[in-house]
C-alpha atoms as a PDB file:
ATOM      1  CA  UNK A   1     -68.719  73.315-150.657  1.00  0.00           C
ATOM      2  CA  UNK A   2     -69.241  70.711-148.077  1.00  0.00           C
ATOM      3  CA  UNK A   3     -66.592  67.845-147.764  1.00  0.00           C
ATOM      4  CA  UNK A   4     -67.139  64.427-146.227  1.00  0.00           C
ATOM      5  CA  UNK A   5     -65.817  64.439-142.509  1.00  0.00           C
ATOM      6  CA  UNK A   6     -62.665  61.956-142.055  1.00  0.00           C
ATOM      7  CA  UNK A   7     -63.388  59.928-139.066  1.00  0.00           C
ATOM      8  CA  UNK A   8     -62.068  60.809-135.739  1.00  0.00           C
ATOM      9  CA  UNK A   9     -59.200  59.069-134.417  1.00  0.00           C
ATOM     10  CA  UNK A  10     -60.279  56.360-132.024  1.00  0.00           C
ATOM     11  CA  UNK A  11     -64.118  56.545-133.710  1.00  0.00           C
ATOM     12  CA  UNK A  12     -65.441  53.103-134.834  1.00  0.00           C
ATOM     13  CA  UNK A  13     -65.279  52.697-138.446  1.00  0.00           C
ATOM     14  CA  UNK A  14     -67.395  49.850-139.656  1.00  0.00           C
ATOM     15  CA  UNK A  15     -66.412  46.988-141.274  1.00  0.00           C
ATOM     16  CA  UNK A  16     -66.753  46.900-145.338  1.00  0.00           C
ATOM     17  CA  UNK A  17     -67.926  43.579-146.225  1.00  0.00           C
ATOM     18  CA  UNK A  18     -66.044  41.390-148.644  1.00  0.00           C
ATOM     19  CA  UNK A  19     -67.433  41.359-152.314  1.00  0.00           C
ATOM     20  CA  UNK A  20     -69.719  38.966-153.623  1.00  0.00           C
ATOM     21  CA  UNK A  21     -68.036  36.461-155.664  1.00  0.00           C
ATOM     22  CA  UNK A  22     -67.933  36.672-159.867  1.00  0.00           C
ATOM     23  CA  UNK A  23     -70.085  34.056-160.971  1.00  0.00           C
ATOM     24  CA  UNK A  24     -67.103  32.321-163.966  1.00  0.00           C
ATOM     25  CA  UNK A  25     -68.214  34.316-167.261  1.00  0.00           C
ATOM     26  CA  UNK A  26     -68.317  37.798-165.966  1.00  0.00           C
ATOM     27  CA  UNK A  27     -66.189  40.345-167.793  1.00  0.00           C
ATOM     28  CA  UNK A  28     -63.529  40.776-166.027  1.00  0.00           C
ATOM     29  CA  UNK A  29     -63.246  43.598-164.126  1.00  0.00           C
ATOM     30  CA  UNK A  30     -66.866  43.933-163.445  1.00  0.00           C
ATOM     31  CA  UNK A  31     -68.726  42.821-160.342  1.00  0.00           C
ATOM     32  CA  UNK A  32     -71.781  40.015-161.150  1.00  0.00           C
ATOM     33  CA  UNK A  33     -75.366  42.756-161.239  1.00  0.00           C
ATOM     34  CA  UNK A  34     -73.706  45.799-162.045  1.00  0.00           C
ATOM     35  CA  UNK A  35     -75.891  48.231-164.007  1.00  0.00           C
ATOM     36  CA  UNK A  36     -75.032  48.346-167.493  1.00  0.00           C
ATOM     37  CA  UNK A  37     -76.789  51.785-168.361  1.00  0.00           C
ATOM     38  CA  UNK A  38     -75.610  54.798-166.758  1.00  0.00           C
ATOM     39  CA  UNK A  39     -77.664  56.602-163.258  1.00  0.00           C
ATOM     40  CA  UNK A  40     -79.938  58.963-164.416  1.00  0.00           C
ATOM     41  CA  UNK A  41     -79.448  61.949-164.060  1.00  0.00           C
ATOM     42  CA  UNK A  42     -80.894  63.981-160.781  1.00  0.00           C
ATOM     43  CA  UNK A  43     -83.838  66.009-161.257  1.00  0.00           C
ATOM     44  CA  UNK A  44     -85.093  69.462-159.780  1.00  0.00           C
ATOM     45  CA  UNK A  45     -88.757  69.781-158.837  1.00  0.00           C
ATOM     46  CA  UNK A  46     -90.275  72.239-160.561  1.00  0.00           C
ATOM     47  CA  UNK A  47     -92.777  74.163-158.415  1.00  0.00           C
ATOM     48  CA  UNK A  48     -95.789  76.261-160.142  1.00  0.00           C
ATOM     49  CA  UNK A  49     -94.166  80.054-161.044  1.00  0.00           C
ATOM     50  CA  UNK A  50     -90.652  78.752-160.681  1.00  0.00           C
ATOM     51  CA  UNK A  51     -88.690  79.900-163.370  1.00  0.00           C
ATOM     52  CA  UNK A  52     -86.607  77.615-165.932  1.00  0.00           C
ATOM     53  CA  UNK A  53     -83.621  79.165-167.797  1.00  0.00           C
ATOM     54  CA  UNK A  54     -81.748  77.015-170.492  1.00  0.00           C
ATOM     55  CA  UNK A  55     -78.347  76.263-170.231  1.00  0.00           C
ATOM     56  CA  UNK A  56     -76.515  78.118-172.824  1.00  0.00           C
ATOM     57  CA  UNK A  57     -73.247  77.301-174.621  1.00  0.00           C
ATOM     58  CA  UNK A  58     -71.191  80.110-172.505  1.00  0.00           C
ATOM     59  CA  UNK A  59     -72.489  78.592-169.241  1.00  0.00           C
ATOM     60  CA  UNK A  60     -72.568  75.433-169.946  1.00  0.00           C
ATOM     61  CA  UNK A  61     -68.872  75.702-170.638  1.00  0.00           C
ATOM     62  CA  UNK A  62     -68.340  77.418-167.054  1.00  0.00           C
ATOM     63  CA  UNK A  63     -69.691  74.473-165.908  1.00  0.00           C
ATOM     64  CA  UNK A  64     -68.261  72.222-167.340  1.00  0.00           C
ATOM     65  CA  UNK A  65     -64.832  73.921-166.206  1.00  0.00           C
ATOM     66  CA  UNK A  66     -65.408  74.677-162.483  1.00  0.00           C
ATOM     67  CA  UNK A  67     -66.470  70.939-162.033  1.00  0.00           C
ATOM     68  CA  UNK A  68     -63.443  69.957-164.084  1.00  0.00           C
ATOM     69  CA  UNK A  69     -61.223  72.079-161.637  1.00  0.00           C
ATOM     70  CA  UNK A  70     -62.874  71.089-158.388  1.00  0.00           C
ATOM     71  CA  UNK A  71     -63.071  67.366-159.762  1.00  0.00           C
ATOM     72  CA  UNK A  72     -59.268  66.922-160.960  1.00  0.00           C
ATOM     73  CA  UNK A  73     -57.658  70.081-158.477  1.00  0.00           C
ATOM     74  CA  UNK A  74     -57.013  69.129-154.812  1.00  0.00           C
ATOM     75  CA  UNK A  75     -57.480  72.845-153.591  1.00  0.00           C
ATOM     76  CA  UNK A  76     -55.943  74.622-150.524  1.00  0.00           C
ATOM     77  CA  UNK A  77     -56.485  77.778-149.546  1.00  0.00           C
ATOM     78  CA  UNK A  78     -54.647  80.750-147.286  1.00  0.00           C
ATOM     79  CA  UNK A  79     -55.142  84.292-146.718  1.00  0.00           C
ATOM     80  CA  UNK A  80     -52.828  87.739-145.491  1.00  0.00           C
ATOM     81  CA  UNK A  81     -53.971  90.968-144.444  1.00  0.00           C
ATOM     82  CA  UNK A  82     -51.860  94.122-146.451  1.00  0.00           C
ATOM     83  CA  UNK A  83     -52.025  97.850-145.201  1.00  0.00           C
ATOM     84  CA  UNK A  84     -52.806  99.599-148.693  1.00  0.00           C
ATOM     85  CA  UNK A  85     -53.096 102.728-146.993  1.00  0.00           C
ATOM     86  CA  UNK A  86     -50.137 104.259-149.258  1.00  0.00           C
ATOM     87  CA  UNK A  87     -51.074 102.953-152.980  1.00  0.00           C
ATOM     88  CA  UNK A  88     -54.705 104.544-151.749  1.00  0.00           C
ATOM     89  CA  UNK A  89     -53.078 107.803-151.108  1.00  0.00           C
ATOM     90  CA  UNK A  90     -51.020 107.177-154.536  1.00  0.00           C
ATOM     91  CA  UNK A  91     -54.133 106.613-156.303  1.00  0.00           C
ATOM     92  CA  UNK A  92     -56.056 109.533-155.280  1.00  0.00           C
ATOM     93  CA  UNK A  93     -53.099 111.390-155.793  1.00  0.00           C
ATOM     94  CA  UNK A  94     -51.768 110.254-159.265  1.00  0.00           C
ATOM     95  CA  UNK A  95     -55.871 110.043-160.674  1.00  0.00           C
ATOM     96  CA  UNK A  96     -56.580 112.728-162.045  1.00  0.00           C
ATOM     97  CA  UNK A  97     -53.061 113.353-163.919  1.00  0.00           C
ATOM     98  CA  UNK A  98     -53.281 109.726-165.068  1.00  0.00           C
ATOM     99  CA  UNK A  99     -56.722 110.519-166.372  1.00  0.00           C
ATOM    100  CA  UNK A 100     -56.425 113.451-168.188  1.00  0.00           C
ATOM    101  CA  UNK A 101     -53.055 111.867-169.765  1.00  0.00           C
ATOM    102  CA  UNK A 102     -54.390 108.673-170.543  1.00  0.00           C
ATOM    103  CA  UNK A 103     -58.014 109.212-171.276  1.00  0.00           C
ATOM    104  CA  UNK A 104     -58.731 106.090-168.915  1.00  0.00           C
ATOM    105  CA  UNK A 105     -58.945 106.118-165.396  1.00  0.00           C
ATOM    106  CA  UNK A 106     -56.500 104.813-162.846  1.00  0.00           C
ATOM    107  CA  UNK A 107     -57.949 101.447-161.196  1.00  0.00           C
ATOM    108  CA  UNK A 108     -56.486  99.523-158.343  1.00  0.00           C
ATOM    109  CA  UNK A 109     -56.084  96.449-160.673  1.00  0.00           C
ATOM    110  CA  UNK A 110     -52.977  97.396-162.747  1.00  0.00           C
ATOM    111  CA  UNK A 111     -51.413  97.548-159.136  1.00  0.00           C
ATOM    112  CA  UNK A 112     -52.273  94.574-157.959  1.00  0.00           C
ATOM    113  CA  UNK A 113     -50.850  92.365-161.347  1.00  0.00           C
ATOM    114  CA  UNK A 114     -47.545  94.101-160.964  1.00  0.00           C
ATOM    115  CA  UNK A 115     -46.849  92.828-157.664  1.00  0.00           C
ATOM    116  CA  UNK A 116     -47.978  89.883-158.731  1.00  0.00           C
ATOM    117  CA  UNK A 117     -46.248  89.405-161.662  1.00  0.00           C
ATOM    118  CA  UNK A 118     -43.058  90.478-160.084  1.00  0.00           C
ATOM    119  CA  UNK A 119     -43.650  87.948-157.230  1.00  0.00           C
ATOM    120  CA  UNK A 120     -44.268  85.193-160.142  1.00  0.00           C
ATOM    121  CA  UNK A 121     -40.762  85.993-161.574  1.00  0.00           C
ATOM    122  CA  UNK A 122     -39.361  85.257-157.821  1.00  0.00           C
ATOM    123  CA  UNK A 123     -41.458  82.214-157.136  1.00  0.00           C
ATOM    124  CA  UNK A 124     -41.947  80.952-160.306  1.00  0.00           C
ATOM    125  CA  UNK A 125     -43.230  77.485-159.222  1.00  0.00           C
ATOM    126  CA  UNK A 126     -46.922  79.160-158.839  1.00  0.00           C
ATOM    127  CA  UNK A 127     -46.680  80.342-162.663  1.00  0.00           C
ATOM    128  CA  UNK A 128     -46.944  76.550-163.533  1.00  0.00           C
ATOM    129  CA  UNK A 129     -49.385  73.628-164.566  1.00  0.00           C
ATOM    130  CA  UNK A 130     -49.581  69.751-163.920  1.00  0.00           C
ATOM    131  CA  UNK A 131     -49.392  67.623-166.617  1.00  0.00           C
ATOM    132  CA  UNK A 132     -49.722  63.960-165.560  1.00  0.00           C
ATOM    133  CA  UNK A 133     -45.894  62.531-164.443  1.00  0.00           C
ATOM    134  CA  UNK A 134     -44.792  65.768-164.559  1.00  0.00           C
ATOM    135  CA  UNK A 135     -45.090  69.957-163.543  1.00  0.00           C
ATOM    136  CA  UNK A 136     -44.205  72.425-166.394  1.00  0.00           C
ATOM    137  CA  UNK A 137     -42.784  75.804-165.027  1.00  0.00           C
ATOM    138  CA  UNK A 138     -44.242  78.196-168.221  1.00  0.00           C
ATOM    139  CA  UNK A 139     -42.122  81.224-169.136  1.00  0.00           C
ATOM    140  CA  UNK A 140     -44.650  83.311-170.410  1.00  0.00           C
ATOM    141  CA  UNK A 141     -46.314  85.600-167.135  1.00  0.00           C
ATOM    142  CA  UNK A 142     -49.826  85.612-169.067  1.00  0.00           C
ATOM    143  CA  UNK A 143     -52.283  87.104-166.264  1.00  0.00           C
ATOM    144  CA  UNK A 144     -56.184  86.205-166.554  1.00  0.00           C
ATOM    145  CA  UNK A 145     -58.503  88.904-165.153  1.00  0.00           C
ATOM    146  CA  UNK A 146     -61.831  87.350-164.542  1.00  0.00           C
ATOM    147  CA  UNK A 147     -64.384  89.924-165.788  1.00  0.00           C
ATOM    148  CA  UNK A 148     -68.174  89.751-164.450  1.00  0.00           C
ATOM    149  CA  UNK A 149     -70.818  89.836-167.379  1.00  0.00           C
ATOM    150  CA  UNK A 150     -74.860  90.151-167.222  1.00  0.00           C
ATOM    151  CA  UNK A 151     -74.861  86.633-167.900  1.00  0.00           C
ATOM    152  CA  UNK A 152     -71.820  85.331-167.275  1.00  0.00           C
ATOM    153  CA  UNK A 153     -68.073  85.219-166.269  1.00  0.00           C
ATOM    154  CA  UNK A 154     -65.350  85.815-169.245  1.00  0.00           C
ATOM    155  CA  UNK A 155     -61.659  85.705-168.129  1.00  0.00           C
ATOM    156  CA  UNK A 156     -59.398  87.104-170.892  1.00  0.00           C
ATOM    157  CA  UNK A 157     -55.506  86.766-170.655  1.00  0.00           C
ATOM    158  CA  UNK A 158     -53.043  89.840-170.445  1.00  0.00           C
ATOM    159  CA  UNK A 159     -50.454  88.509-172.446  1.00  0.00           C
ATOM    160  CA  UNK A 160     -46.282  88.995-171.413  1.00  0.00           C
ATOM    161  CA  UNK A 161     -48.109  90.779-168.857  1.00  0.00           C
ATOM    162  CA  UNK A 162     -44.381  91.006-167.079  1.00  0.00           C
ATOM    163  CA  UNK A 163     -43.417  93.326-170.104  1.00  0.00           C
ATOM    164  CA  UNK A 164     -46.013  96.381-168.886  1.00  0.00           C
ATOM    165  CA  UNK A 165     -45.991  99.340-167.218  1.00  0.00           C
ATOM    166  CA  UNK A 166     -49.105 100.703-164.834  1.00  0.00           C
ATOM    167  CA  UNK A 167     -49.517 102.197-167.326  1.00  0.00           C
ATOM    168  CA  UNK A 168     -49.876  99.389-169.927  1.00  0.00           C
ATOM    169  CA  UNK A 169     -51.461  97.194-167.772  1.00  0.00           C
ATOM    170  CA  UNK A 170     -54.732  99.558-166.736  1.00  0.00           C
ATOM    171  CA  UNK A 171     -55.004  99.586-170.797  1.00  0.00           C
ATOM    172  CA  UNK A 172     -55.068  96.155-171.594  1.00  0.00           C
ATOM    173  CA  UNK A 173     -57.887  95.609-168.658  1.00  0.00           C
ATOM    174  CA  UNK A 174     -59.762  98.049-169.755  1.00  0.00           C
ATOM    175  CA  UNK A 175     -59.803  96.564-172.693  1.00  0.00           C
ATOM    176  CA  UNK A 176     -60.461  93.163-171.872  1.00  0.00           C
ATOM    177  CA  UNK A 177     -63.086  94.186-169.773  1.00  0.00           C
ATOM    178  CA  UNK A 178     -64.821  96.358-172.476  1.00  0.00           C
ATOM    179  CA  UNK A 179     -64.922  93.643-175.116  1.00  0.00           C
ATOM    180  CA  UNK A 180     -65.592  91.124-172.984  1.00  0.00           C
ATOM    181  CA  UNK A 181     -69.054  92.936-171.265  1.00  0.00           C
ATOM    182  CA  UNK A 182     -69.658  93.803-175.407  1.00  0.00           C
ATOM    183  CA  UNK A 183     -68.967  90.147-176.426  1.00  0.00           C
ATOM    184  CA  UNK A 184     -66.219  90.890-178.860  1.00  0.00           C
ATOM    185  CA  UNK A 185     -63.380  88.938-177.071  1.00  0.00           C
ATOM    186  CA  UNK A 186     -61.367  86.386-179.691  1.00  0.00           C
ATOM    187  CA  UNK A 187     -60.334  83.086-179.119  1.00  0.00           C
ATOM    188  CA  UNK A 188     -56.400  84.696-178.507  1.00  0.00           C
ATOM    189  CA  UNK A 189     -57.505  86.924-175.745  1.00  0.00           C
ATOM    190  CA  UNK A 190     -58.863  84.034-173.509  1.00  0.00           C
ATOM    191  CA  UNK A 191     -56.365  81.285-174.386  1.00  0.00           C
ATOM    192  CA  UNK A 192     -53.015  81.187-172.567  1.00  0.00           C
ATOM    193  CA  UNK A 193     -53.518  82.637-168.977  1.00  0.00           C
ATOM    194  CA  UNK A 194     -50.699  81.354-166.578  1.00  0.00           C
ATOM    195  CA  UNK A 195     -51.876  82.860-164.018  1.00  0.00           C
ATOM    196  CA  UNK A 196     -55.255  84.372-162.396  1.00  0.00           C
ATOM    197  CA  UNK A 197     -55.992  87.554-160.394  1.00  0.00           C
ATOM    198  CA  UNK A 198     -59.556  88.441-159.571  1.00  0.00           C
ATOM    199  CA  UNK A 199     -60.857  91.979-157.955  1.00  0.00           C
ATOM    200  CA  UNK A 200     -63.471  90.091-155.990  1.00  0.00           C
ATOM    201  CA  UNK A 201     -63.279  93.427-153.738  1.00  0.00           C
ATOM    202  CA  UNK A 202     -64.826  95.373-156.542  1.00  0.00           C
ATOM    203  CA  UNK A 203     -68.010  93.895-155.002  1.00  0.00           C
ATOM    204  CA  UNK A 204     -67.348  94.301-151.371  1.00  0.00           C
ATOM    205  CA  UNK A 205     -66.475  91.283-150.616  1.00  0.00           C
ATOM    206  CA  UNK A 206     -64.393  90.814-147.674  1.00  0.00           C
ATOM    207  CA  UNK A 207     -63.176  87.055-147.847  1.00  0.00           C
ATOM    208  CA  UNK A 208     -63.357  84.039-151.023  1.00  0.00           C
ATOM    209  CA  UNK A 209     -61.841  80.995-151.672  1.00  0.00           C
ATOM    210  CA  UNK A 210     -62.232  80.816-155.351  1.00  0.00           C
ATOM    211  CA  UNK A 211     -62.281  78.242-157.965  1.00  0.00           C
ATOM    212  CA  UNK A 212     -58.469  77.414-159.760  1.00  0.00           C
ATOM    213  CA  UNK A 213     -58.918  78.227-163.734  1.00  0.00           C
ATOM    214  CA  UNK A 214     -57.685  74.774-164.768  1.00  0.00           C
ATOM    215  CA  UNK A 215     -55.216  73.697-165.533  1.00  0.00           C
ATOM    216  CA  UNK A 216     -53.669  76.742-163.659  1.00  0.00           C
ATOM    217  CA  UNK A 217     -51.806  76.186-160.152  1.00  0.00           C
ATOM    218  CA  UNK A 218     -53.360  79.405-158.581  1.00  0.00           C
ATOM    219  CA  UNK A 219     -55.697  82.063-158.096  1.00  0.00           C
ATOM    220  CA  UNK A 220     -55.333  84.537-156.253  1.00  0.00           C
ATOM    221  CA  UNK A 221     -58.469  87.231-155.433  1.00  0.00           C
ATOM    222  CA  UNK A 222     -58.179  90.785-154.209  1.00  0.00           C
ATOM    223  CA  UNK A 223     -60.698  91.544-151.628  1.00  0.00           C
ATOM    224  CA  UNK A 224     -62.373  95.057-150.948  1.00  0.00           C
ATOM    225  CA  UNK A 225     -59.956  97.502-149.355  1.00  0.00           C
ATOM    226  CA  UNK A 226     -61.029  99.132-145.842  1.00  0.00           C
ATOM    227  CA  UNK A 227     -60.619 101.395-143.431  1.00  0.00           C
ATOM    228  CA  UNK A 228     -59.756  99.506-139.978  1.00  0.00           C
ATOM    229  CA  UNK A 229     -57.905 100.251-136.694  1.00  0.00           C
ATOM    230  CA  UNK A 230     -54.655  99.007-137.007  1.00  0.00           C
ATOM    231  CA  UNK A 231     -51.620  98.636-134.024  1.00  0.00           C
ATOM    232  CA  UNK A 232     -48.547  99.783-135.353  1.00  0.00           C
ATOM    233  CA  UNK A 233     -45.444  98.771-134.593  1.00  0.00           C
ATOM    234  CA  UNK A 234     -44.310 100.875-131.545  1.00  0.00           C
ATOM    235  CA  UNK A 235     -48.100 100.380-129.981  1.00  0.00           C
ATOM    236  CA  UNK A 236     -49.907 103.096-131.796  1.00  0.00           C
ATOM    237  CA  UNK A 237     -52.726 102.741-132.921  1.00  0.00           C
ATOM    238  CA  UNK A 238     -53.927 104.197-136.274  1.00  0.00           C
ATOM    239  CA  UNK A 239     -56.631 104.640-138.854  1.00  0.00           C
ATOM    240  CA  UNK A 240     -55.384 102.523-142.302  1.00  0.00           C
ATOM    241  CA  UNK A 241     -56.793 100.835-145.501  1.00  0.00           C
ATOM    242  CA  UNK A 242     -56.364  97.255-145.162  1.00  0.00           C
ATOM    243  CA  UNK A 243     -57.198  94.620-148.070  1.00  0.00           C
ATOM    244  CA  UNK A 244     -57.192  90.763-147.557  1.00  0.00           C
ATOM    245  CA  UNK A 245     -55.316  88.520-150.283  1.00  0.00           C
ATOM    246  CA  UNK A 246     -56.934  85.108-150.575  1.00  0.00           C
ATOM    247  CA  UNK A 247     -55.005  82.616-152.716  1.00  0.00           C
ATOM    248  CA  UNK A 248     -56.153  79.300-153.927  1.00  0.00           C
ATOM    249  CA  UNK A 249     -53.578  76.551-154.971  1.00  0.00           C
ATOM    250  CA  UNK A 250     -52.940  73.306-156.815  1.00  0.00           C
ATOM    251  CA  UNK A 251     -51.808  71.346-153.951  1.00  0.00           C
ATOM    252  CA  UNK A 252     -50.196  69.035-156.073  1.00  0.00           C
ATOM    253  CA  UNK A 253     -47.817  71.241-157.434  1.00  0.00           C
ATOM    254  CA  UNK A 254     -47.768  73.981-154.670  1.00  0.00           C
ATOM    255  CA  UNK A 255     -47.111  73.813-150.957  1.00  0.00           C
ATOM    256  CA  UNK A 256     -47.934  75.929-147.976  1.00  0.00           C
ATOM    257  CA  UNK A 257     -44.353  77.130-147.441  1.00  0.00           C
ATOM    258  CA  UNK A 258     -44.017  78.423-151.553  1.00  0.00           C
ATOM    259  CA  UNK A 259     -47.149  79.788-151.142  1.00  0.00           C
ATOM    260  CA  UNK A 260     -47.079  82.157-147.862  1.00  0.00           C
ATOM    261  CA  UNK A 261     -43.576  83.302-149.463  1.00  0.00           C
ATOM    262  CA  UNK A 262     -45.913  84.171-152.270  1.00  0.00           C
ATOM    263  CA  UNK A 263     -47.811  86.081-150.732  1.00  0.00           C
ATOM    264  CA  UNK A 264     -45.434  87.853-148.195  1.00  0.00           C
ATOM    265  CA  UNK A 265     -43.642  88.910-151.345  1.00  0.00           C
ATOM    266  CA  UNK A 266     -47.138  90.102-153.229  1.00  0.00           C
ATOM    267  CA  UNK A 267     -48.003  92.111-149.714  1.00  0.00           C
ATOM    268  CA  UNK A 268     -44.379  93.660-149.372  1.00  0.00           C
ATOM    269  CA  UNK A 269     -44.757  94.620-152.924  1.00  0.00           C
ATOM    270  CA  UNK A 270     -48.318  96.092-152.556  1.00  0.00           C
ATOM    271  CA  UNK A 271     -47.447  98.221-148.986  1.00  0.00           C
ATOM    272  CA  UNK A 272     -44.282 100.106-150.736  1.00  0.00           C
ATOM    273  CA  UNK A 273     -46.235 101.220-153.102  1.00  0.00           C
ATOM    274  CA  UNK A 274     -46.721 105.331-152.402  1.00  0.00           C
ATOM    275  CA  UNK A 275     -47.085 108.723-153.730  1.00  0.00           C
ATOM    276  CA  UNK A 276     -43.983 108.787-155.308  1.00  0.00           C
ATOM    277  CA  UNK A 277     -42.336 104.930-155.007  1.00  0.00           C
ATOM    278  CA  UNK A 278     -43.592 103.661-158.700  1.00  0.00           C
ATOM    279  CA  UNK A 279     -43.538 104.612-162.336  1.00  0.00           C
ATOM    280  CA  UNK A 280     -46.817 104.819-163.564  1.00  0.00           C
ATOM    281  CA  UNK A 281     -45.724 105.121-167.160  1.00  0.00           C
END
């Protein structure tokens, strides 16, 4: 979204003029002619054959979140580039085995939570929430998965998601994400979240800056992983998977310096992951 230009140092700013004086018997702390009834609201012409869809309860509720978190949340936003080529190769490897053992196949997802979740226990500072005078560090690690619907976005929590294996934690999204595209999610399973990770690359996208779940301090989105020229480090030049991390943060409560140590410790976590580095179970 757009945001209104600062002015350029040395630009003319115009002068604001003084306020017009309160005739005596205005309430104080009201300027004389202010309205008393609230703007109306804005309204959308509506064109022959355009199409008008009600505002339901679920979206409404989105809504009335993601202006809550862009209203309240100063956001900032940074980015790192991590060579995945070996958790590809541990993935394609490990599949099938997985599968046939677990009746559920093995997603990138479950990968991407425990380095984060690992990196939360070392920087615990993003794993927190603002509350007024004060920032409260929260002990739980309770991971919210956002999970596209038909109609809408649900974002159920992986509770003590700290406590579970690969394994565990390609379950409990599965599950999430099942009962959430069936609408059969409870009140429990989207209450709690500490912390968000979103697989924005499960729909090719490259790059995102997304929205904070309020009252959360970060987000952090996973974008599609792909095959690039890379230079190594003694000049070479090779052929590996590389996936962009985009993080979003509370920049009351988070700084740049917390949060690229964030991330370099997600991305080392992420590139030592290999065929044979990482108990699945």
């Amino acid at each position: 979204p757009a945001r209104a230009a600062a002015p350029a140092a040395g630009a003319a700013v115009a002068a604001t003029p003084p306020p017009a004086p309160v005739p005596a018997g205005a309430p104080a702390g009201q300027p004389a002619g202010a309205p008393t009834t609230p703007a109306a609201a804005p309204t959308v012409r509506i064109a022959p054959g355009d199409r008008v869809i009600p505002v339901d309860p679920v979206r409404r509720r989105i809504a009335a979140k993601m202006v809550q978190s862009k209203h309240e949340i100063p956001h900032a936003w940074t980015m790192m580039q991590v060579d995945v080529t070996g958790l590809v190769k541990l993935r394609e490897q490990a599949g099938p085995e997985f599968q046939a053992r677990t009746g559920r196949p093995l997603s990138y997802m479950p990968f991407f939570i425990k380095a984060v979740v690992e990196s939360l226990r070392e920087y615990p500072i993003l794993n927190a929430q603002w509350n007024g005078d004060e920032i409260v560090i929260k002990q739980e690690i309770n991971i919210s998965i956002a999970v596209a619907t038909e109609d809408a976005l649900a974002v159920p929590v992986i509770k003590h998601a700290d406590r579970l294996s690969i394994a565990g934690l390609n379950e409990a999204v599965a599950d999430l994400a099942e009962r959430a595209r069936a609408g059969r999610l409870t009140l429990d399973d989207v209450t709690g979240g500490t912390f968000t990770v979103n697989n924005t690359g499960a729909f090719g996208s490259f790059l995102s800056a997304p929205i904070i779940n309020y009252p959360q301090a970060a987000i952090l989105s996973f974008e599609k992983i792909t095959k690039m020229p890379v230079v190594l480090e003694n000049d070479a030049i090779a052929i590996r998977s590389m996936m962009n991390i985009c993080l979003s943060m509370d920049h009351r409560i988070l700084d740049g310096l917390v949060c690229g140590r964030f991330l370099q410790a997600v991305k080392r976590r992420l590139e030592s992951y290999a065929p044979g580095t990482v108990s699945l179970y």
